[in-house]
PDB file of N, CA and C in Angstrom:
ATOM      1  N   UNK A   1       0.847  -1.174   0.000  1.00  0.00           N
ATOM      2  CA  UNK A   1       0.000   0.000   0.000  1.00  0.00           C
ATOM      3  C   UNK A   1       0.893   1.238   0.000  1.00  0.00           C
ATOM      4  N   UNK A   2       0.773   2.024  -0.963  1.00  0.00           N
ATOM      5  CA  UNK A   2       1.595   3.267  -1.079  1.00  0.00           C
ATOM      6  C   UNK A   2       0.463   4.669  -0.354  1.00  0.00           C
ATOM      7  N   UNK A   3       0.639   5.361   0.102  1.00  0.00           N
ATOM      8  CA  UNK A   3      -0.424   6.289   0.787  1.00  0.00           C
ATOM      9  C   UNK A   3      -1.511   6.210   1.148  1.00  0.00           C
ATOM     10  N   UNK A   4      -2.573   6.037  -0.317  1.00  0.00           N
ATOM     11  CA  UNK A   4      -3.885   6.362  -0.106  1.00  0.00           C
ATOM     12  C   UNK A   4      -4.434   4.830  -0.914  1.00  0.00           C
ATOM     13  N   UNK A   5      -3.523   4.118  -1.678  1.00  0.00           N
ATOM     14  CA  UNK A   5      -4.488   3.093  -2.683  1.00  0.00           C
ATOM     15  C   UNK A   5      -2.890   1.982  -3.259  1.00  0.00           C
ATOM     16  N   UNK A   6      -3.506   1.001  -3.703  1.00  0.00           N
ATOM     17  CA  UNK A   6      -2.358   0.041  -3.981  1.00  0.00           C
ATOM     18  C   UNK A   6      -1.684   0.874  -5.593  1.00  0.00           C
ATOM     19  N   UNK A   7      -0.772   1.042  -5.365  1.00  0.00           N
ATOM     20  CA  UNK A   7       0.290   1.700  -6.392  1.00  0.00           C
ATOM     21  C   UNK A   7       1.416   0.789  -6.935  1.00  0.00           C
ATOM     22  N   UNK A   8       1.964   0.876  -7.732  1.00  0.00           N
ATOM     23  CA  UNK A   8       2.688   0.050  -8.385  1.00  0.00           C
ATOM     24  C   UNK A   8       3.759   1.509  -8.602  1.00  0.00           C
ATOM     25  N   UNK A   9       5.403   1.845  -8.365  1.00  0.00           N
ATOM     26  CA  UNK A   9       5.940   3.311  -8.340  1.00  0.00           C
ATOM     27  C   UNK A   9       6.716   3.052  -8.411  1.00  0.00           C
ATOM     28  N   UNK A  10       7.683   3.847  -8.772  1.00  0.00           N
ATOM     29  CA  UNK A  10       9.311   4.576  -8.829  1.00  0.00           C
ATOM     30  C   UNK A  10       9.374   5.450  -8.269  1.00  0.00           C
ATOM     31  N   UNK A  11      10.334   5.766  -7.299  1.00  0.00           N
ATOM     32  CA  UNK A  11      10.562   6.972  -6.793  1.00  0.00           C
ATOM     33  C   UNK A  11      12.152   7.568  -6.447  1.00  0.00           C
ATOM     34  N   UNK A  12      12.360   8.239  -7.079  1.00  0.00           N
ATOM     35  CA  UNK A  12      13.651   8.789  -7.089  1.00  0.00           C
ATOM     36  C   UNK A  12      14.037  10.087  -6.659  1.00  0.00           C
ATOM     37  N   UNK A  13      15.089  10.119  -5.339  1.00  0.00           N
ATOM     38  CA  UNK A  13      15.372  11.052  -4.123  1.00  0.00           C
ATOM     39  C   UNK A  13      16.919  11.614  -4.724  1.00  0.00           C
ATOM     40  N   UNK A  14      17.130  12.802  -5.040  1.00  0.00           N
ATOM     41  CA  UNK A  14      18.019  13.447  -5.224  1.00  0.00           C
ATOM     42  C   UNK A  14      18.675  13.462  -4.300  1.00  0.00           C
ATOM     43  N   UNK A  15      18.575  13.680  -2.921  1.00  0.00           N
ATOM     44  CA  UNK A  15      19.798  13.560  -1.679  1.00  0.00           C
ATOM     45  C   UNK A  15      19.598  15.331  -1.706  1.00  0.00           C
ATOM     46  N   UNK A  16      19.281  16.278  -2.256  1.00  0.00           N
ATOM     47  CA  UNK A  16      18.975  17.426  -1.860  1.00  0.00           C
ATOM     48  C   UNK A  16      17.812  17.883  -0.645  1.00  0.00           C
ATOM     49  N   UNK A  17      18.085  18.254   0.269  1.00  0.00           N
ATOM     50  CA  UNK A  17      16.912  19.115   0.847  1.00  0.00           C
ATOM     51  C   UNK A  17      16.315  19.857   0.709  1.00  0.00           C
ATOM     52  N   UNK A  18      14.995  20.162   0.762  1.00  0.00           N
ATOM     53  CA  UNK A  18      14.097  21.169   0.758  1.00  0.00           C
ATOM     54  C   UNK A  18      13.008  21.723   1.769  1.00  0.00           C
ATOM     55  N   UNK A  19      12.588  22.344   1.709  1.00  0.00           N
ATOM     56  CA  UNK A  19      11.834  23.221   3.183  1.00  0.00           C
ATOM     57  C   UNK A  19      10.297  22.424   3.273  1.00  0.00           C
ATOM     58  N   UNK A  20      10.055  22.230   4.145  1.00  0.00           N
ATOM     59  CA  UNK A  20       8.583  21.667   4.127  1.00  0.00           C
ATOM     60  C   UNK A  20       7.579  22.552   3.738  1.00  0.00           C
ATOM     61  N   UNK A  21       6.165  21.471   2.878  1.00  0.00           N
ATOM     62  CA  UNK A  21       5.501  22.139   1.945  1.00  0.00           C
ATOM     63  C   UNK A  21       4.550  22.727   3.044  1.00  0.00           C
ATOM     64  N   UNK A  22       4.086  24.104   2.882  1.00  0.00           N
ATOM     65  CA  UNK A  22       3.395  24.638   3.774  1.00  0.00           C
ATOM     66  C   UNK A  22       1.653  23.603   4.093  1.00  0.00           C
ATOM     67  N   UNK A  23       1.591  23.687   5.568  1.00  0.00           N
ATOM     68  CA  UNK A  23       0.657  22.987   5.518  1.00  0.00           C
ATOM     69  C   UNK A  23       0.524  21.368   5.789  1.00  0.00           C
ATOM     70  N   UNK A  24       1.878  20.526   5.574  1.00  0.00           N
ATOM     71  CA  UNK A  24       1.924  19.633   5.832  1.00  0.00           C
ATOM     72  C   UNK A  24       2.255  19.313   7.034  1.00  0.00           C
ATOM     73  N   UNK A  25       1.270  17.598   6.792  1.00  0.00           N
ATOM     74  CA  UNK A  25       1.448  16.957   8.296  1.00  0.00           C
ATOM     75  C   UNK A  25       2.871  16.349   8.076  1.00  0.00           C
ATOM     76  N   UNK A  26       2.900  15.794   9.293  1.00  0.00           N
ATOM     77  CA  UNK A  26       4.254  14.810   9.766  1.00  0.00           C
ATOM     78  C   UNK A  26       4.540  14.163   9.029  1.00  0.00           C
ATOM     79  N   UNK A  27       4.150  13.337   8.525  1.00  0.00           N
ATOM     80  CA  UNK A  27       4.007  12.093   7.407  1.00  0.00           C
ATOM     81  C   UNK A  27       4.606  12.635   6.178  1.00  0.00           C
ATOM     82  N   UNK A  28       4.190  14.001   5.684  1.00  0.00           N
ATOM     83  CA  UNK A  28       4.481  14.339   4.667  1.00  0.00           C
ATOM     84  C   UNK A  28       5.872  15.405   4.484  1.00  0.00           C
ATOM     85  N   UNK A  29       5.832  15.910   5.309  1.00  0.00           N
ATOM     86  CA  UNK A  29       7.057  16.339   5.829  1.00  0.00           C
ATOM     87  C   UNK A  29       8.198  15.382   5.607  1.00  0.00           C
ATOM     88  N   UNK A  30       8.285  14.404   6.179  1.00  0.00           N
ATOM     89  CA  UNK A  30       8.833  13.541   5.799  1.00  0.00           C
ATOM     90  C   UNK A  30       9.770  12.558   4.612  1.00  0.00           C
ATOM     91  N   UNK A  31       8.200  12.519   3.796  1.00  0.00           N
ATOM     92  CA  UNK A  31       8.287  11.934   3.096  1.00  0.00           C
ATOM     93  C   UNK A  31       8.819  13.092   1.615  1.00  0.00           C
ATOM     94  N   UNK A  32       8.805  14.098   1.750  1.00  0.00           N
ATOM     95  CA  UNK A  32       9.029  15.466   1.017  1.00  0.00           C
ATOM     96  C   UNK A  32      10.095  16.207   1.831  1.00  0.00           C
ATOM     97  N   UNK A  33      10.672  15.968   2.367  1.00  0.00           N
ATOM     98  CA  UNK A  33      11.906  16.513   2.628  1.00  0.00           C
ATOM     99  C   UNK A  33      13.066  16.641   1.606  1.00  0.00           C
ATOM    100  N   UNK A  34      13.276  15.872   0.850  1.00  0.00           N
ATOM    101  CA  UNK A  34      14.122  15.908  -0.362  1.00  0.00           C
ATOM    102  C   UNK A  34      13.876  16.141  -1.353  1.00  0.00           C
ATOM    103  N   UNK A  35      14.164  16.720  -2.382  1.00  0.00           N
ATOM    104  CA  UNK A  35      13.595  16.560  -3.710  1.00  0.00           C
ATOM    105  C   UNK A  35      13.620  15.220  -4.701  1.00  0.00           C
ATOM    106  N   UNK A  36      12.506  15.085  -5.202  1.00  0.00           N
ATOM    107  CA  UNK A  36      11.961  13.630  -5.262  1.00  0.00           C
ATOM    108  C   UNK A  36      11.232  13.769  -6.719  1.00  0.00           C
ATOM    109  N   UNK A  37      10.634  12.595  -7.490  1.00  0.00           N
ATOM    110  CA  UNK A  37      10.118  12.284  -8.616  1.00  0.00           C
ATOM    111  C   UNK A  37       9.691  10.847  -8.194  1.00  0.00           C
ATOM    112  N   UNK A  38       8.368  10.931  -8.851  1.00  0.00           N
ATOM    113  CA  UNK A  38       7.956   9.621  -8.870  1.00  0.00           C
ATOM    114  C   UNK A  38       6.623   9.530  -9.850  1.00  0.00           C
ATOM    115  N   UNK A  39       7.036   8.426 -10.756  1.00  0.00           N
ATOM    116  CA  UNK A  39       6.178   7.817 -11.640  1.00  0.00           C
ATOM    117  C   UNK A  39       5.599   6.492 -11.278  1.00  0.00           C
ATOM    118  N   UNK A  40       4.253   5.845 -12.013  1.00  0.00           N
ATOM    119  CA  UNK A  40       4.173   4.996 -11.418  1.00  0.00           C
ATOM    120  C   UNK A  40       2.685   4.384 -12.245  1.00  0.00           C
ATOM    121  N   UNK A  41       1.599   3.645 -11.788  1.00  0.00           N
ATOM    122  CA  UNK A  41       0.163   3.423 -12.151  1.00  0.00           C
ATOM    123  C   UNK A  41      -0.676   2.989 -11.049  1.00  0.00           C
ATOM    124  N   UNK A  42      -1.559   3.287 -10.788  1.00  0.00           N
ATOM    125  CA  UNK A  42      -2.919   2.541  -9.855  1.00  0.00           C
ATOM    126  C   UNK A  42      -4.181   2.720 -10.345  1.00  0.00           C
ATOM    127  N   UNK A  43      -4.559   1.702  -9.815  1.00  0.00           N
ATOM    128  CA  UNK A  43      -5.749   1.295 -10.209  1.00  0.00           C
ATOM    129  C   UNK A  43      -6.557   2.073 -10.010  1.00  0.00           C
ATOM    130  N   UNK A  44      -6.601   3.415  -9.249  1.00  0.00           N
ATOM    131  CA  UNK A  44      -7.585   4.127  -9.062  1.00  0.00           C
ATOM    132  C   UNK A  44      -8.227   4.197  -7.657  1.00  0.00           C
ATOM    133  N   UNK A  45      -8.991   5.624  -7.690  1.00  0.00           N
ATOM    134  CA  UNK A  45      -9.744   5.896  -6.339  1.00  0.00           C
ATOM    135  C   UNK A  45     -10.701   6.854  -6.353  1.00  0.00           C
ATOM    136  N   UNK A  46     -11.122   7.616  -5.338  1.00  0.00           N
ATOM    137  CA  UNK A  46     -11.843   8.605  -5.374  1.00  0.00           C
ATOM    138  C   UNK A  46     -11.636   9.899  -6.471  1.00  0.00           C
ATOM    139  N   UNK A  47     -10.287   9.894  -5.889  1.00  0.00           N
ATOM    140  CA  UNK A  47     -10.051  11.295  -7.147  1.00  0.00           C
ATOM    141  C   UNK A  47     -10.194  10.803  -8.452  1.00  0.00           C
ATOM    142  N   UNK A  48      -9.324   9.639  -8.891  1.00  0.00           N
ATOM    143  CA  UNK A  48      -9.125   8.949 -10.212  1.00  0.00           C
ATOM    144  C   UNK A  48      -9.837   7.700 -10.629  1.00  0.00           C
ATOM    145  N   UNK A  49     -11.048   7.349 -10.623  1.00  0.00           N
ATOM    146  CA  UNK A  49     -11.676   6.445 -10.873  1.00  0.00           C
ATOM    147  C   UNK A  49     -11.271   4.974 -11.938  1.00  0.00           C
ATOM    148  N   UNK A  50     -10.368   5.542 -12.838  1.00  0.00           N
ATOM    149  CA  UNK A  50      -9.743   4.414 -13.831  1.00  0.00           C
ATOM    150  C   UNK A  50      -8.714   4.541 -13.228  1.00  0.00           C
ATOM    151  N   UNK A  51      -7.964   3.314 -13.843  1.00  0.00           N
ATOM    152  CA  UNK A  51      -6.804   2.863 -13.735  1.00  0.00           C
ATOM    153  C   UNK A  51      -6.111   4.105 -14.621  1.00  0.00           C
ATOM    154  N   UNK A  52      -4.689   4.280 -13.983  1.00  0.00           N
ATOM    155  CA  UNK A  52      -4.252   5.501 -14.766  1.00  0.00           C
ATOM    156  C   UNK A  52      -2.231   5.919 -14.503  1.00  0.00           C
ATOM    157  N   UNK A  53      -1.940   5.866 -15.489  1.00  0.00           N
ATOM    158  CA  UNK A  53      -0.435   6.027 -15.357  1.00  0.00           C
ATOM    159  C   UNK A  53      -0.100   7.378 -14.962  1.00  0.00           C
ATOM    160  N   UNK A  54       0.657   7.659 -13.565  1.00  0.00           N
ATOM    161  CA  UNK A  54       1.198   9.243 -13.265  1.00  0.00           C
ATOM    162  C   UNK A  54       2.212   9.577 -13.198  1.00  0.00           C
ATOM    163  N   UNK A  55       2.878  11.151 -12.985  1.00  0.00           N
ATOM    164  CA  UNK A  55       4.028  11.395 -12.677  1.00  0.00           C
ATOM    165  C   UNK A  55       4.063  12.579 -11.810  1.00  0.00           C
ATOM    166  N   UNK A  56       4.544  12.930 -10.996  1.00  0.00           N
ATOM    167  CA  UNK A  56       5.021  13.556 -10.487  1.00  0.00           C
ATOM    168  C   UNK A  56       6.389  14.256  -9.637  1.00  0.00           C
ATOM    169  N   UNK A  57       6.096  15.352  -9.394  1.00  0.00           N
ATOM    170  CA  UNK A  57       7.784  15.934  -8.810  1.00  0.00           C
ATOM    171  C   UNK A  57       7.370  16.703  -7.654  1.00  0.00           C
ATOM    172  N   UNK A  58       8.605  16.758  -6.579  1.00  0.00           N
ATOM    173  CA  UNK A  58       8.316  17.750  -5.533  1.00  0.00           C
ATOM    174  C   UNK A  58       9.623  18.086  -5.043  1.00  0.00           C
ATOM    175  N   UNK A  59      10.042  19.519  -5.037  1.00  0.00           N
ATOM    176  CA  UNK A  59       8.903  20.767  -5.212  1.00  0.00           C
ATOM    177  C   UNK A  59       9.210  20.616  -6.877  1.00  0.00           C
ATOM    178  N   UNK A  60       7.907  21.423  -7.049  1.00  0.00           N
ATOM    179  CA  UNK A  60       7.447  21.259  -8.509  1.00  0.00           C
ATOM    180  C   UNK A  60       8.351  22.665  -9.296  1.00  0.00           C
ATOM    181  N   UNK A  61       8.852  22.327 -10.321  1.00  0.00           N
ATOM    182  CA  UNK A  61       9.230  23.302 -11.093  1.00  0.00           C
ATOM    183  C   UNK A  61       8.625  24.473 -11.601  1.00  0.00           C
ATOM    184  N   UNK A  62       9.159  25.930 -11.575  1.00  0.00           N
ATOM    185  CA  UNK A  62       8.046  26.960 -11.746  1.00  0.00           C
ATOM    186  C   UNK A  62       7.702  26.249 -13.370  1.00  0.00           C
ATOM    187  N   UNK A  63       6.041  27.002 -13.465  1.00  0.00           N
ATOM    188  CA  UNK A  63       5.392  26.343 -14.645  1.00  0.00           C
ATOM    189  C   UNK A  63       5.443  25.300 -15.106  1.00  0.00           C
ATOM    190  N   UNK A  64       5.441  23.873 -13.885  1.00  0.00           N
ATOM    191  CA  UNK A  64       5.614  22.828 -14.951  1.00  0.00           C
ATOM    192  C   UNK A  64       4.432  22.538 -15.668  1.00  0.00           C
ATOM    193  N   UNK A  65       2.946  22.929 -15.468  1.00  0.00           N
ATOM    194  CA  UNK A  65       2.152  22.900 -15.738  1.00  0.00           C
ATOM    195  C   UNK A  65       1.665  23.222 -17.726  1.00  0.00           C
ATOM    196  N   UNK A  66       2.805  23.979 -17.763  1.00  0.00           N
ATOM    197  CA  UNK A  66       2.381  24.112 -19.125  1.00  0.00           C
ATOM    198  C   UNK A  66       3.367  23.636 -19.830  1.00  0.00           C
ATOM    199  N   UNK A  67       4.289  22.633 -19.561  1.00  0.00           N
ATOM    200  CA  UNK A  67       4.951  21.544 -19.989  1.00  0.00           C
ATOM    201  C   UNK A  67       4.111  20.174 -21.334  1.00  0.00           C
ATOM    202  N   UNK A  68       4.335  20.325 -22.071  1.00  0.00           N
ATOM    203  CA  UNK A  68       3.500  19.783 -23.167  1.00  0.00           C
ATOM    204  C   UNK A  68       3.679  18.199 -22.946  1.00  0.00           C
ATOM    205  N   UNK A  69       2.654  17.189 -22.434  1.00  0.00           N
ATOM    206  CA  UNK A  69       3.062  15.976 -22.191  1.00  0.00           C
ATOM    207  C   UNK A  69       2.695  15.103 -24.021  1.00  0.00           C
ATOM    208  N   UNK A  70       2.963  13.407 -23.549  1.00  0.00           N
ATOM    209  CA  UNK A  70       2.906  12.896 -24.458  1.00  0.00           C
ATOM    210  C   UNK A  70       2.660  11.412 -24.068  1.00  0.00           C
ATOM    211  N   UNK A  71       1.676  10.963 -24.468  1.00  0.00           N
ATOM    212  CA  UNK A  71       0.529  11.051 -25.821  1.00  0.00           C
ATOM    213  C   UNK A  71      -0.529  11.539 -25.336  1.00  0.00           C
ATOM    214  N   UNK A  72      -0.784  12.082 -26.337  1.00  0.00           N
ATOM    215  CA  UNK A  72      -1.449  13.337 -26.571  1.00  0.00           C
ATOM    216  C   UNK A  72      -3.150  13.416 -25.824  1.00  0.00           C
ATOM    217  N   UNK A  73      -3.243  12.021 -25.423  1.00  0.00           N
ATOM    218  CA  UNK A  73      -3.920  11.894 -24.371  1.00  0.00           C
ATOM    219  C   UNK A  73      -3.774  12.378 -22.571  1.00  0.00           C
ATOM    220  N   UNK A  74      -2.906  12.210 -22.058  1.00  0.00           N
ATOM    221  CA  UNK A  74      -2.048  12.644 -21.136  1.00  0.00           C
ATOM    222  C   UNK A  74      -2.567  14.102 -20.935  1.00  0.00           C
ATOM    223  N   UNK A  75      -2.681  14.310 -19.778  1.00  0.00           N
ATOM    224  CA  UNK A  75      -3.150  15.435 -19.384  1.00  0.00           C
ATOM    225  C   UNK A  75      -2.537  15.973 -17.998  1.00  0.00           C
ATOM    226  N   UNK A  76      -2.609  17.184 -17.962  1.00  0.00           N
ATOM    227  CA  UNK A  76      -1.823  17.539 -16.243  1.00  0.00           C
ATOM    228  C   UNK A  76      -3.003  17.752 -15.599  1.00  0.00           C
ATOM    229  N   UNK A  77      -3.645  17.314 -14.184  1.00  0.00           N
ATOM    230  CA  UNK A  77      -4.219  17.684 -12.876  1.00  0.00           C
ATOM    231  C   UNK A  77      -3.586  17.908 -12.126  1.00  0.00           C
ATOM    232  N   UNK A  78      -4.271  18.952 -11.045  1.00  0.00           N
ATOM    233  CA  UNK A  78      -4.055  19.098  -9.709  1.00  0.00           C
ATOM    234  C   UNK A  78      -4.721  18.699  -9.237  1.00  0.00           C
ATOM    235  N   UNK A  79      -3.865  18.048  -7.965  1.00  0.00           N
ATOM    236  CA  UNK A  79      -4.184  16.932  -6.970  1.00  0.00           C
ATOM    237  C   UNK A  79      -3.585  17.093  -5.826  1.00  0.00           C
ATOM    238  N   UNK A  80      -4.283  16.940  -4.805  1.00  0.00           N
ATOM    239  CA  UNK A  80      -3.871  17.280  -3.219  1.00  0.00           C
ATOM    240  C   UNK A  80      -3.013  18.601  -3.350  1.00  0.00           C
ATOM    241  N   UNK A  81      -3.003  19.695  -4.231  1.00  0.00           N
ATOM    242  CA  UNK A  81      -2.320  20.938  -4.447  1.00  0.00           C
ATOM    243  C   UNK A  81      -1.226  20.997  -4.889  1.00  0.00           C
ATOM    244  N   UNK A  82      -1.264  19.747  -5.470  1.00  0.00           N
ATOM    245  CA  UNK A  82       0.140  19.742  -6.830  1.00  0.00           C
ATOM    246  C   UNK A  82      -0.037  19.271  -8.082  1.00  0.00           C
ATOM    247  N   UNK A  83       0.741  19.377  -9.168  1.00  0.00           N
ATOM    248  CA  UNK A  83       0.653  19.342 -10.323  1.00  0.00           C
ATOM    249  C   UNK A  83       0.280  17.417 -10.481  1.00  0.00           C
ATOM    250  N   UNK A  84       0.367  16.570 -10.952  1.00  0.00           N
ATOM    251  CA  UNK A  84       0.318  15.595 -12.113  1.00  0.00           C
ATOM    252  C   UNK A  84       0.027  15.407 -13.053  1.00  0.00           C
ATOM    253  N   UNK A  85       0.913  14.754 -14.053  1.00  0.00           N
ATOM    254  CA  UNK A  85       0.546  14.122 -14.977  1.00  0.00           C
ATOM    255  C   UNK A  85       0.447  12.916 -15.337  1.00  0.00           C
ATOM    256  N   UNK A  86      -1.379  12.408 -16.026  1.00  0.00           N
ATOM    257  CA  UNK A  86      -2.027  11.954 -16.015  1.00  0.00           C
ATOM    258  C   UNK A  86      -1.879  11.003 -16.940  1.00  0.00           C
ATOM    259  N   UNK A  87      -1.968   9.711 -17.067  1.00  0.00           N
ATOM    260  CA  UNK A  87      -2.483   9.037 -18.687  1.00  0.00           C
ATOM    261  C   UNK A  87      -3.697   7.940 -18.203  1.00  0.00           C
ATOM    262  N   UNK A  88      -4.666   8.004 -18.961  1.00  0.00           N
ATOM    263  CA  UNK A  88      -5.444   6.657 -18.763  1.00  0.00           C
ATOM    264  C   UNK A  88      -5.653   5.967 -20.210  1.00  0.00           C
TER     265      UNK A  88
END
């Protein structure tokens, strides 16, 4: 079980530090202390109902949002107040 739902992930920790994201609990603090990337797929949940391939980064790069993904299906959401990108 990865956080919130069974995940299947990569996650890759630069060994850099960074300041905790305002607002976070303990857990996340934590787990976001470094700068980090992680891709991955699950089956889905409340927010994401299909099964669906993601990616994400933290802290997020200014504008990654208008970063052009691929295929052309792929889409960026915000989620829990950060960027992802989406494929289903």
């Amino acid at each position: 079980m990865f956080w919130h739902s069974f995940d299947l992930a990569l996650t890759r920790f630069s060994g850099k530090r960074v300041p905790a994201r305002e607002g976070a609990g303990e857990v996340e603090r934590e787990a976001y202390s470094h700068e980090v990337i992680s891709f991955g797929f699950w089956a889905g949940d409340g927010y994401t109902p299909e099964p669906a391939f993601y990616a994400y980064t933290a802290p997020e790069p200014v504008d990654l949002m208008s970063e052009p993904l691929r295929p052309a299906d792929a889409k960026w959401i915000t989620l829990r107040g950060g960027a992802m990108a989406l494929f289903r």
